[in-house]
C-alpha atoms as a PDB file:
ATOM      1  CA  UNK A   1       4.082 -33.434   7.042  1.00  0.00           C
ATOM      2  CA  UNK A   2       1.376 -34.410   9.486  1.00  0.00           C
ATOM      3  CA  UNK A   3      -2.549 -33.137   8.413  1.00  0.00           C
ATOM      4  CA  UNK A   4      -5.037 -32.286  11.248  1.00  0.00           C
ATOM      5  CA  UNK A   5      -8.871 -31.548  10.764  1.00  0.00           C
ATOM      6  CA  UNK A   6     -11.059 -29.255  12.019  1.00  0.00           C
ATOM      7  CA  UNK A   7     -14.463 -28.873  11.776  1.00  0.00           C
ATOM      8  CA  UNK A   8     -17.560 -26.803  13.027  1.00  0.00           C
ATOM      9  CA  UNK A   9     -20.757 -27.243  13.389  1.00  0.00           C
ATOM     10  CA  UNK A  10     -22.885 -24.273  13.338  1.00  0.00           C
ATOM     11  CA  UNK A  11     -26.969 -24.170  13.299  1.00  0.00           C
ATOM     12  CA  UNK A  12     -26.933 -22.840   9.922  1.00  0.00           C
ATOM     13  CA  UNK A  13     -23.752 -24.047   8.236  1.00  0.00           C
ATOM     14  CA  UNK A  14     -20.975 -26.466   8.632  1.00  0.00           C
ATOM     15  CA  UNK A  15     -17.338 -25.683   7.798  1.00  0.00           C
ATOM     16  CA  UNK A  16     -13.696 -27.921   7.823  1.00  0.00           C
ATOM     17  CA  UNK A  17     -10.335 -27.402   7.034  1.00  0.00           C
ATOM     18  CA  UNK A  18      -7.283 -29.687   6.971  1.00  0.00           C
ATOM     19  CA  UNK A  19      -3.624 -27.604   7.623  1.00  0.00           C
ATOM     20  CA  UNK A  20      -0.599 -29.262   6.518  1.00  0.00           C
ATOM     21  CA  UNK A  21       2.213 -28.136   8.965  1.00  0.00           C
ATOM     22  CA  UNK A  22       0.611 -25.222   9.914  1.00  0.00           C
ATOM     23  CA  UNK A  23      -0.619 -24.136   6.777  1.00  0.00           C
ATOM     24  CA  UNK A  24      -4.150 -24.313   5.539  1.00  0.00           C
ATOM     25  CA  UNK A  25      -4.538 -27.253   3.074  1.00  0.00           C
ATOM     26  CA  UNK A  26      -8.202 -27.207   1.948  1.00  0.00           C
ATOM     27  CA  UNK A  27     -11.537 -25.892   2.925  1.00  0.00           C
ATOM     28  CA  UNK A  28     -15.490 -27.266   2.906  1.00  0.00           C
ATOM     29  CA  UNK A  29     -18.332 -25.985   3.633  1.00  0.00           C
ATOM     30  CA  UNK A  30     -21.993 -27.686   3.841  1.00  0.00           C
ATOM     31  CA  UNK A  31     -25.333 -26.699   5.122  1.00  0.00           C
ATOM     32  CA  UNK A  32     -25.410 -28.346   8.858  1.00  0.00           C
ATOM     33  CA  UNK A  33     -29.016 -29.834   8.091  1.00  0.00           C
ATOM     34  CA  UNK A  34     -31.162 -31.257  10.960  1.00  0.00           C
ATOM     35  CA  UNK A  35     -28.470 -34.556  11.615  1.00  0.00           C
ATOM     36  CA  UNK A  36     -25.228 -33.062  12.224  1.00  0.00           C
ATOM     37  CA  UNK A  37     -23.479 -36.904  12.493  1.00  0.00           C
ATOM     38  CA  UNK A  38     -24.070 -36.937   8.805  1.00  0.00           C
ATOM     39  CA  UNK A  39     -23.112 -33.750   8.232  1.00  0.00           C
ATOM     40  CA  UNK A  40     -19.770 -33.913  10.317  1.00  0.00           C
ATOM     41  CA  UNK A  41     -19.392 -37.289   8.060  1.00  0.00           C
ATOM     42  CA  UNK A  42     -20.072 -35.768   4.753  1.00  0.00           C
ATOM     43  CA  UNK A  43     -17.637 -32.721   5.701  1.00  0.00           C
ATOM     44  CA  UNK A  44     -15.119 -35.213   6.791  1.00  0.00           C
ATOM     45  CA  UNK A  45     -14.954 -37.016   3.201  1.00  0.00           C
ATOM     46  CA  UNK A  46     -14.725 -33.768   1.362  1.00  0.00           C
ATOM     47  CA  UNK A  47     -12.350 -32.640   3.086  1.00  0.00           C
ATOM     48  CA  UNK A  48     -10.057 -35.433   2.546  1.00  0.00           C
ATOM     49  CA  UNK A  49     -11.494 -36.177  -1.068  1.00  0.00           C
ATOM     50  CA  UNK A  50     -10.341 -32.538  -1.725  1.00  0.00           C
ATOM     51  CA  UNK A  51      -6.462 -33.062  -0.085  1.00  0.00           C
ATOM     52  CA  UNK A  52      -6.045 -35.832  -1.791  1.00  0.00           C
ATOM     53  CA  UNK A  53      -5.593 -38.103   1.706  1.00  0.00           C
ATOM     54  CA  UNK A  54      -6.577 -41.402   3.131  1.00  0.00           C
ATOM     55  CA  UNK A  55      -8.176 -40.984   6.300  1.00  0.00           C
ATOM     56  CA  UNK A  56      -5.759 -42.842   8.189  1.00  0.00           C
ATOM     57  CA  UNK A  57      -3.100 -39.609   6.902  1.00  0.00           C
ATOM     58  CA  UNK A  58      -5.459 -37.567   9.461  1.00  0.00           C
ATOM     59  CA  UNK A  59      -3.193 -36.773  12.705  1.00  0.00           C
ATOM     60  CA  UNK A  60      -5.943 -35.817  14.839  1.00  0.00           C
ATOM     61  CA  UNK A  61      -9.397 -33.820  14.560  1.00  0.00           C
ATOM     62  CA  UNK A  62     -10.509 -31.514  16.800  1.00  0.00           C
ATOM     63  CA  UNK A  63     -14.509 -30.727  16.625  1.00  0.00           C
ATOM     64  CA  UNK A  64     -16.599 -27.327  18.026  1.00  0.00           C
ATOM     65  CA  UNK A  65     -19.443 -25.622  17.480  1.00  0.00           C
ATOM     66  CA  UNK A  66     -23.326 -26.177  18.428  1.00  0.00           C
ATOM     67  CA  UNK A  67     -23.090 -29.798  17.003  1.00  0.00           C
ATOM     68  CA  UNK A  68     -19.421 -30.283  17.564  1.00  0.00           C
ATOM     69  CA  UNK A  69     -20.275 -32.728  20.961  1.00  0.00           C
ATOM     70  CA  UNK A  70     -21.589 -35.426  18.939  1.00  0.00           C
ATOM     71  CA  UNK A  71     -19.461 -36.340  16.661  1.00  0.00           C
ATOM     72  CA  UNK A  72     -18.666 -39.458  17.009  1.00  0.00           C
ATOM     73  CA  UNK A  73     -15.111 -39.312  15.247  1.00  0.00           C
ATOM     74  CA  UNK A  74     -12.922 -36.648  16.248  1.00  0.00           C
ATOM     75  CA  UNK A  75     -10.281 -36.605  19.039  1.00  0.00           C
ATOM     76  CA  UNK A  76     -11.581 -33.682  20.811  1.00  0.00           C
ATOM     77  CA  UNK A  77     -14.344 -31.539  21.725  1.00  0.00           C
ATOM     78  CA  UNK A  78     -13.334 -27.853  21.777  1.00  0.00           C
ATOM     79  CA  UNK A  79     -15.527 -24.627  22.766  1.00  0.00           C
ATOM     80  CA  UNK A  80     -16.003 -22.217  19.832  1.00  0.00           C
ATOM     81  CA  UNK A  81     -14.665 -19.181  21.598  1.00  0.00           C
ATOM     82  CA  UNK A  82     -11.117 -20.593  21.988  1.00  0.00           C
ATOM     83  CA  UNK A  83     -10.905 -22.162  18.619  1.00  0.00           C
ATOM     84  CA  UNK A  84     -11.930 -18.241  17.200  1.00  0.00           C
ATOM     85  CA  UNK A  85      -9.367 -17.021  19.661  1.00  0.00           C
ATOM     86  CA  UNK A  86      -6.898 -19.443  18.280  1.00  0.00           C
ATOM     87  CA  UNK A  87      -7.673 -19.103  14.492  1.00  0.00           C
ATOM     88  CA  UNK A  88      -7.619 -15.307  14.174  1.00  0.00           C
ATOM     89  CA  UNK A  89      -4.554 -15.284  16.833  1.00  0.00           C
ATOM     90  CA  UNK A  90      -3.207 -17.532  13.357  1.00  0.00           C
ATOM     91  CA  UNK A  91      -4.134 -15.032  10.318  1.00  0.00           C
ATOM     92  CA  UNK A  92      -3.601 -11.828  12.826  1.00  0.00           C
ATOM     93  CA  UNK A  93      -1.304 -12.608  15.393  1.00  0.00           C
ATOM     94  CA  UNK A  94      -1.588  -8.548  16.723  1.00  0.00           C
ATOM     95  CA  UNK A  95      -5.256  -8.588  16.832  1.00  0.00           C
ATOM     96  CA  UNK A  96      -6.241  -8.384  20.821  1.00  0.00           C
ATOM     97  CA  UNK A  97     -10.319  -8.139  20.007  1.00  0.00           C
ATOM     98  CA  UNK A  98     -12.128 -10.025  18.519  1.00  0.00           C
ATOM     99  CA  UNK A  99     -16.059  -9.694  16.782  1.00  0.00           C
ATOM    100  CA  UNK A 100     -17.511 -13.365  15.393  1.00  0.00           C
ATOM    101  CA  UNK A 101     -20.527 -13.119  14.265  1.00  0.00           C
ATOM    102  CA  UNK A 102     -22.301 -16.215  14.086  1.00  0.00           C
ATOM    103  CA  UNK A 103     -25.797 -18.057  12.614  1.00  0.00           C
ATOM    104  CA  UNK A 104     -27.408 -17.338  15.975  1.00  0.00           C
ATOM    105  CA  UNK A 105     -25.371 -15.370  18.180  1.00  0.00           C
ATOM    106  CA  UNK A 106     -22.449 -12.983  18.750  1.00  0.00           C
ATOM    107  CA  UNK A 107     -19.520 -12.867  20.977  1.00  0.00           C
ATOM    108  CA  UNK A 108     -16.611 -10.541  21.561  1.00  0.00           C
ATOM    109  CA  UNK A 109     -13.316 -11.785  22.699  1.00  0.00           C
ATOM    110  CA  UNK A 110     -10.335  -9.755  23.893  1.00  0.00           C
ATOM    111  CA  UNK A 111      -7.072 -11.569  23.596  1.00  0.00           C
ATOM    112  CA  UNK A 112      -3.523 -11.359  24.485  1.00  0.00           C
ATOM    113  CA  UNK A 113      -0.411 -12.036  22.423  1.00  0.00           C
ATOM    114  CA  UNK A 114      -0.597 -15.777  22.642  1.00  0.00           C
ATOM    115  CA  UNK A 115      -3.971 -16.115  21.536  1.00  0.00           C
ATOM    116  CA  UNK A 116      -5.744 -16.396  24.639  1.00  0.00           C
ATOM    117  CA  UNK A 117      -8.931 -15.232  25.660  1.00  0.00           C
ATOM    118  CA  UNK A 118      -8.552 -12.954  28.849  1.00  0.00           C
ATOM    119  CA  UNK A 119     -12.370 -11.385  28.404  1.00  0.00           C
ATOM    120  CA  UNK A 120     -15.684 -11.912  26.778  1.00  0.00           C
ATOM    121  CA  UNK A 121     -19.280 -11.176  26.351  1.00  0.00           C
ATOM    122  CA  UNK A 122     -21.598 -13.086  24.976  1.00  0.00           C
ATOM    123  CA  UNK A 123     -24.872 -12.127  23.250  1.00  0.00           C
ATOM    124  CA  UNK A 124     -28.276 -12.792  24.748  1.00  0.00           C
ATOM    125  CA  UNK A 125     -30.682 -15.411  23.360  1.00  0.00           C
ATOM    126  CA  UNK A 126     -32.079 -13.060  20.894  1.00  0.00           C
ATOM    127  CA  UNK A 127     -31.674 -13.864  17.102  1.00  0.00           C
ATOM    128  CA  UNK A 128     -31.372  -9.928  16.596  1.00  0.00           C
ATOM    129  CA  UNK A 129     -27.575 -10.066  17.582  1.00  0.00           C
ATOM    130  CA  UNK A 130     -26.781 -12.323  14.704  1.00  0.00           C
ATOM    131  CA  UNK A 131     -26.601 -13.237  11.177  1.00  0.00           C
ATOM    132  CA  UNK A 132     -30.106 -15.508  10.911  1.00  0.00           C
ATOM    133  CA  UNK A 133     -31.673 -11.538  11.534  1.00  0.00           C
ATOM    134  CA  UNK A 134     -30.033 -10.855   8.380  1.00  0.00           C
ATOM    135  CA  UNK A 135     -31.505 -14.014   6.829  1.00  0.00           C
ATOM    136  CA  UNK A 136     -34.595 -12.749   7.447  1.00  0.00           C
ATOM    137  CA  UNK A 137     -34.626  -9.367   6.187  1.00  0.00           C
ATOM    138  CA  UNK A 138     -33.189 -10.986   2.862  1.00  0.00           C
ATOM    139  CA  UNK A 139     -35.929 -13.664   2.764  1.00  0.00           C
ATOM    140  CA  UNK A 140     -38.456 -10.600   3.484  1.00  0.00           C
ATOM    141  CA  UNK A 141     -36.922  -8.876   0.397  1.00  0.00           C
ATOM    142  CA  UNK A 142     -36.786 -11.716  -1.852  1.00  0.00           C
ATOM    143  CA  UNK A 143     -32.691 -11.624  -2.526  1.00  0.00           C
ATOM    144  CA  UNK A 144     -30.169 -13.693  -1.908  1.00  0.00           C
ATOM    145  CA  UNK A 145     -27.950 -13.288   1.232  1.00  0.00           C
ATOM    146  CA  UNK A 146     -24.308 -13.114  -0.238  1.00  0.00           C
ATOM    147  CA  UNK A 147     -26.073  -9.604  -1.954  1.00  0.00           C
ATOM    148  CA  UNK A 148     -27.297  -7.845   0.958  1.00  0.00           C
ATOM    149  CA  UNK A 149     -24.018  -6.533   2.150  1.00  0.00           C
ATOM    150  CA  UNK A 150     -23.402  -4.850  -1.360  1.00  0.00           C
ATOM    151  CA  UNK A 151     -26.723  -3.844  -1.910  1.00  0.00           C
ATOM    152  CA  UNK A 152     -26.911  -2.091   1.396  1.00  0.00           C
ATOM    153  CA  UNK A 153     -24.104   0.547   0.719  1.00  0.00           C
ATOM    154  CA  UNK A 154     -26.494   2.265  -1.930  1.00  0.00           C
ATOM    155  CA  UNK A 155     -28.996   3.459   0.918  1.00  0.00           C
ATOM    156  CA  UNK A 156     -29.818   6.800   0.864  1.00  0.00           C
ATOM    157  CA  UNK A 157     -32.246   7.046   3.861  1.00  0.00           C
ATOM    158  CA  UNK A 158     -31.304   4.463   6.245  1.00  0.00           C
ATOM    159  CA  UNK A 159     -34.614   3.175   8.180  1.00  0.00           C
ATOM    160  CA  UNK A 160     -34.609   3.445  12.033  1.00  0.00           C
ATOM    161  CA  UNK A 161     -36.015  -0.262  13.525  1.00  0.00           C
ATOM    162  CA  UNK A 162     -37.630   0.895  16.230  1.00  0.00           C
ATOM    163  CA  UNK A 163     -37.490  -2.935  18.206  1.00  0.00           C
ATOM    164  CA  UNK A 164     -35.037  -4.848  19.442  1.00  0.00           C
ATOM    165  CA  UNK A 165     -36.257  -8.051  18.319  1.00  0.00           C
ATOM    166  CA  UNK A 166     -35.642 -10.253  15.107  1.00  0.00           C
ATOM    167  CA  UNK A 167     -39.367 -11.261  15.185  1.00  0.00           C
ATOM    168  CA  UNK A 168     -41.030  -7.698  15.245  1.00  0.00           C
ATOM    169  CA  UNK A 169     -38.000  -6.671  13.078  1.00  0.00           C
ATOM    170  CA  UNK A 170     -39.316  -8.982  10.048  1.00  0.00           C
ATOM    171  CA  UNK A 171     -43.089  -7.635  10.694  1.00  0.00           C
ATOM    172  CA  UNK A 172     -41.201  -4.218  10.568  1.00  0.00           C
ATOM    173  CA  UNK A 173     -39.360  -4.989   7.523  1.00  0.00           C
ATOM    174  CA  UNK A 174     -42.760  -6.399   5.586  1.00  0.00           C
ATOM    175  CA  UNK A 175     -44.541  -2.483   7.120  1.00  0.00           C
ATOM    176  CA  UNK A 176     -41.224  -0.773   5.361  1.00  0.00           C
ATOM    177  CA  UNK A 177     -41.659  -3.139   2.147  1.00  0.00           C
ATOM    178  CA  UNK A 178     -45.488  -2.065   1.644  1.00  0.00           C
ATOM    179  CA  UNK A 179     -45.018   1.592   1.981  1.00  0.00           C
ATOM    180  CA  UNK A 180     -42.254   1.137  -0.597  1.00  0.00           C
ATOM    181  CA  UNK A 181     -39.362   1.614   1.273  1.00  0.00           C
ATOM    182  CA  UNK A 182     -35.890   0.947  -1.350  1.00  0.00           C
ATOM    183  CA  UNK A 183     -34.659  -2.298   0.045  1.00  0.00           C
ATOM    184  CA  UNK A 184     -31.229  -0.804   0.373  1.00  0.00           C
ATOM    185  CA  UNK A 185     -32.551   1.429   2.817  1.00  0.00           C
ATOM    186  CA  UNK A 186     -34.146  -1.418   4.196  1.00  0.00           C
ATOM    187  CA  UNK A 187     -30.945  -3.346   4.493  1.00  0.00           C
ATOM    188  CA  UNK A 188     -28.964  -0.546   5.708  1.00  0.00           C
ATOM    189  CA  UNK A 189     -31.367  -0.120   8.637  1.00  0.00           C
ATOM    190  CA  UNK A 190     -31.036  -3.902   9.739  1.00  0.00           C
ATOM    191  CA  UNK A 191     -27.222  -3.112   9.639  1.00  0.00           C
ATOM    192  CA  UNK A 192     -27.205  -0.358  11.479  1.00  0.00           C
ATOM    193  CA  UNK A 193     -29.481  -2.198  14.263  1.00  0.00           C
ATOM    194  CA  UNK A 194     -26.818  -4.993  13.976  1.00  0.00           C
ATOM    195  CA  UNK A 195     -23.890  -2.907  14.427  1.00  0.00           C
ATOM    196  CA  UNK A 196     -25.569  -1.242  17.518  1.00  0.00           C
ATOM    197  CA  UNK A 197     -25.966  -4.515  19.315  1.00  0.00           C
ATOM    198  CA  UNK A 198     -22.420  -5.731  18.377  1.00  0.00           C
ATOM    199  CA  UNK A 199     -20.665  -2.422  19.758  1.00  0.00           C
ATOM    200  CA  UNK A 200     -22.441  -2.919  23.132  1.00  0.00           C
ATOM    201  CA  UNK A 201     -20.689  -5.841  23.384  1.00  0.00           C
ATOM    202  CA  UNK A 202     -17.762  -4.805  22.428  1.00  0.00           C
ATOM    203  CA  UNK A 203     -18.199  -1.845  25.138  1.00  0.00           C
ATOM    204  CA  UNK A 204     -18.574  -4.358  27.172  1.00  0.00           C
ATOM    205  CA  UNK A 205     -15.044  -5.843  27.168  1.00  0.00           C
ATOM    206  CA  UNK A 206     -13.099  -2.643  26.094  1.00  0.00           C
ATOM    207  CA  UNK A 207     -11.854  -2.438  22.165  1.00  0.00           C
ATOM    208  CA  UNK A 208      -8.276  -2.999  21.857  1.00  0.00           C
ATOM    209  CA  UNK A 209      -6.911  -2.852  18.689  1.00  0.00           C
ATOM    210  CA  UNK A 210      -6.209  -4.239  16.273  1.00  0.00           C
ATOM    211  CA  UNK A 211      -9.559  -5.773  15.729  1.00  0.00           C
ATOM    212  CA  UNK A 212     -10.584  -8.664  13.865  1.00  0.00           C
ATOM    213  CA  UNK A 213     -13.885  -9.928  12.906  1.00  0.00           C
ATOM    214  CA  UNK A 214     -14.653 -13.132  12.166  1.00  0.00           C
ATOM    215  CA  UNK A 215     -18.189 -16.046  11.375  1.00  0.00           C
ATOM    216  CA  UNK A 216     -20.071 -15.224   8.632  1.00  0.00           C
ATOM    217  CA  UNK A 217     -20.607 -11.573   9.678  1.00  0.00           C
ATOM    218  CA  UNK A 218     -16.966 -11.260   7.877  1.00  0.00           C
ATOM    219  CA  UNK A 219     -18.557 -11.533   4.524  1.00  0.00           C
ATOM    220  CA  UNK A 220     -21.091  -8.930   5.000  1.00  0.00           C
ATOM    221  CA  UNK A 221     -18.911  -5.637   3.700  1.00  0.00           C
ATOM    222  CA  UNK A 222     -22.331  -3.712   4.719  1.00  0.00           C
ATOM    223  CA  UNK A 223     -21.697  -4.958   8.373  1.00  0.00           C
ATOM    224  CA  UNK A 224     -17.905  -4.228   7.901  1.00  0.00           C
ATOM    225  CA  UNK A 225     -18.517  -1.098   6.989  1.00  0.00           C
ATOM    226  CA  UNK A 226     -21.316  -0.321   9.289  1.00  0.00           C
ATOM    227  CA  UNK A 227     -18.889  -0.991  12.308  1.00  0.00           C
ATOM    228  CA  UNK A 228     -16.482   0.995  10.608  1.00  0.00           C
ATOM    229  CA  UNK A 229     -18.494   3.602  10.579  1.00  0.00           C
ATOM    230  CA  UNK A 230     -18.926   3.351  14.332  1.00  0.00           C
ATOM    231  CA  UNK A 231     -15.346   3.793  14.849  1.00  0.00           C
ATOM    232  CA  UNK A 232     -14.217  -0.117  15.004  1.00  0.00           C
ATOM    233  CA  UNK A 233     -11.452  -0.718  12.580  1.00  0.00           C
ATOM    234  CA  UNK A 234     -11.863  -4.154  11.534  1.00  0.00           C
ATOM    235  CA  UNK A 235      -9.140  -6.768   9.958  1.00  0.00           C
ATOM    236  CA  UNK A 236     -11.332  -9.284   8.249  1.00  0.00           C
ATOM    237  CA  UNK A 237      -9.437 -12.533   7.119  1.00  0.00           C
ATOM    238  CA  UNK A 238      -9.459 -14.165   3.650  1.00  0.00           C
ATOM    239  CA  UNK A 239     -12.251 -16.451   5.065  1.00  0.00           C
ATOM    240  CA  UNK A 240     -13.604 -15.370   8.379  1.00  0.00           C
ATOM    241  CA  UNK A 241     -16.431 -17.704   7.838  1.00  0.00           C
ATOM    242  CA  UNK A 242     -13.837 -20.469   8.569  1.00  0.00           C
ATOM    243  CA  UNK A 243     -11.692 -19.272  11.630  1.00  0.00           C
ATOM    244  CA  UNK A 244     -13.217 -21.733  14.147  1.00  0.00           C
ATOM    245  CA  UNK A 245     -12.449 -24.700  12.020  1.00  0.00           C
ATOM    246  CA  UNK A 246      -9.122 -23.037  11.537  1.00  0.00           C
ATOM    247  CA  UNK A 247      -8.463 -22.533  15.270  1.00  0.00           C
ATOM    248  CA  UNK A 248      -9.826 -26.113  15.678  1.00  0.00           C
ATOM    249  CA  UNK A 249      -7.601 -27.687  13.522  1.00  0.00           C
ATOM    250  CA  UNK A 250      -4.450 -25.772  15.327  1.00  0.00           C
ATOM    251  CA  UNK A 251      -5.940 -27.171  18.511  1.00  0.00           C
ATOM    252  CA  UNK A 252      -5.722 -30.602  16.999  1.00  0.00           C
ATOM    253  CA  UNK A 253      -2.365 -29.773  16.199  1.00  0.00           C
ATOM    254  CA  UNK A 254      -0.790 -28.391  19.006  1.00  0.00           C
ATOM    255  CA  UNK A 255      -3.042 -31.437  21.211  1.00  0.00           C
ATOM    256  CA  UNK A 256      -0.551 -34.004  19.018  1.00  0.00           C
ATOM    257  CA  UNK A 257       2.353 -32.366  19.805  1.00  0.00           C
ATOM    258  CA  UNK A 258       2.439 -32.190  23.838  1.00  0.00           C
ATOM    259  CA  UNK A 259       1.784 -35.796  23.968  1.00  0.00           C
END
């Protein structure tokens, strides 16, 4: 059966997969780093390294994301928003909303049943609608990322940020620290500023369910359960922080097959 790559290249982080009729095969991720040729090269050989191919067993790549325009080996440059529409429309063929939550931004999709994006809004440039606020907070606290989520649920007295904005949120956060604020309460109030944001925009285009969320944000069960909390039902796929490189590698698929 024919394999087909995709990869995307986020400010933060770099992910690929390669499906095998349909299916997926493997999965990589890398930090995207400040050359994102070498990057999209590195995640290119692990990927195939890990499936056990030869490059030439490859079908077609399709590439997205903030570096995905410049690299100089795949077939096709795709936007991110219809590669997440097409990957989730993959692991949740019901879902008709969509939350991705990436590195530095967050966007809300509403879909119909073939995977297609009919609305959308978009985040503003502000680093407070997305994950690298949460990167932040965590460097502010000293802990590692992957436990903020967890560590967030034993908040007893949520703080209330009073700004909108990731750079007077961290001076916040180091205020909250030094009058010895619990850093789950901490955490928990960054979530709840998060959430806030994200359910604007999904005011914005109208929740229909089923919802999905997908980007990193999908690992965050503090953020998961934050929305929840605000009424959003969320399905969250095995690995949401893959779903563009999921829906880009469909792309690359489906690309193959019309011609």
């Amino acid at each position: 059966m024919a394999c087909y790559m995709g990869i995307d290249i986020g400010s933060g982080t770099s992910k690929g997969v390669i499906i095998r009729d349909g299916a997926l095969e493997v999965h990589h991720v890398l930090p995207s780093g400040t050359d994102y040729r070498i990057t999209a090269q590195g995640l290119r050989d692990a990927l195939i390294s890990k499936a056990g191919l030869l490059a030439e067993e490859i079908a077609g790549i399709v590439a997205t994301g903030h570096g995905g325009g410049i690299i100089p080996f795949n077939n096709k440059h795709v936007a991110d928003m219809l590669c997440c529409a097409k990957g989730i429309n993959h692991v949740f063929a019901s879902a008709r909303t969509v939350i991705d939550v990436q590195g530095q931004s967050s966007q809300v999709l509403r879909l119909d049943g073939e995977g297609q994006v009919t609305d959308f809004a978009i985040s503003e440039a502000c680093a407070s609608y997305s994950g690298y606020f949460l990167e932040v907070i965590a460097d502010v606290l000293q802990i590692e990322l992957g436990d903020i989520g967890p560590l967030s649920l034993n908040a007893r007295n949520p703080v209330t940020f009073t700004t909108g904005c990731a750079v007077f949120g961290e001076s916040e956060a180091i205020s909250r620290v030094s009058e010895g604020i619990p850093k789950e309460d901490i955490l928990a109030g960054v979530h709840n500023a998060l959430s806030g944001k994200i359910s604007a925009l999904v005011n914005r285009v109208g929740l229909e369910e089923p919802c999905a969320i997908s980007g990193g944000g999908g690992l965050n069960i503090g953020l998961i359960k934050r929305l929840e909390k605000s009424g959003i039902q969320l399905l969250v796929p095995p690995h949401p922080h893959i779903i563009n490189a999921l829906g880009a590698a469909i792309i690359a698929r489906e690309t193959r097959n019309l011609q």
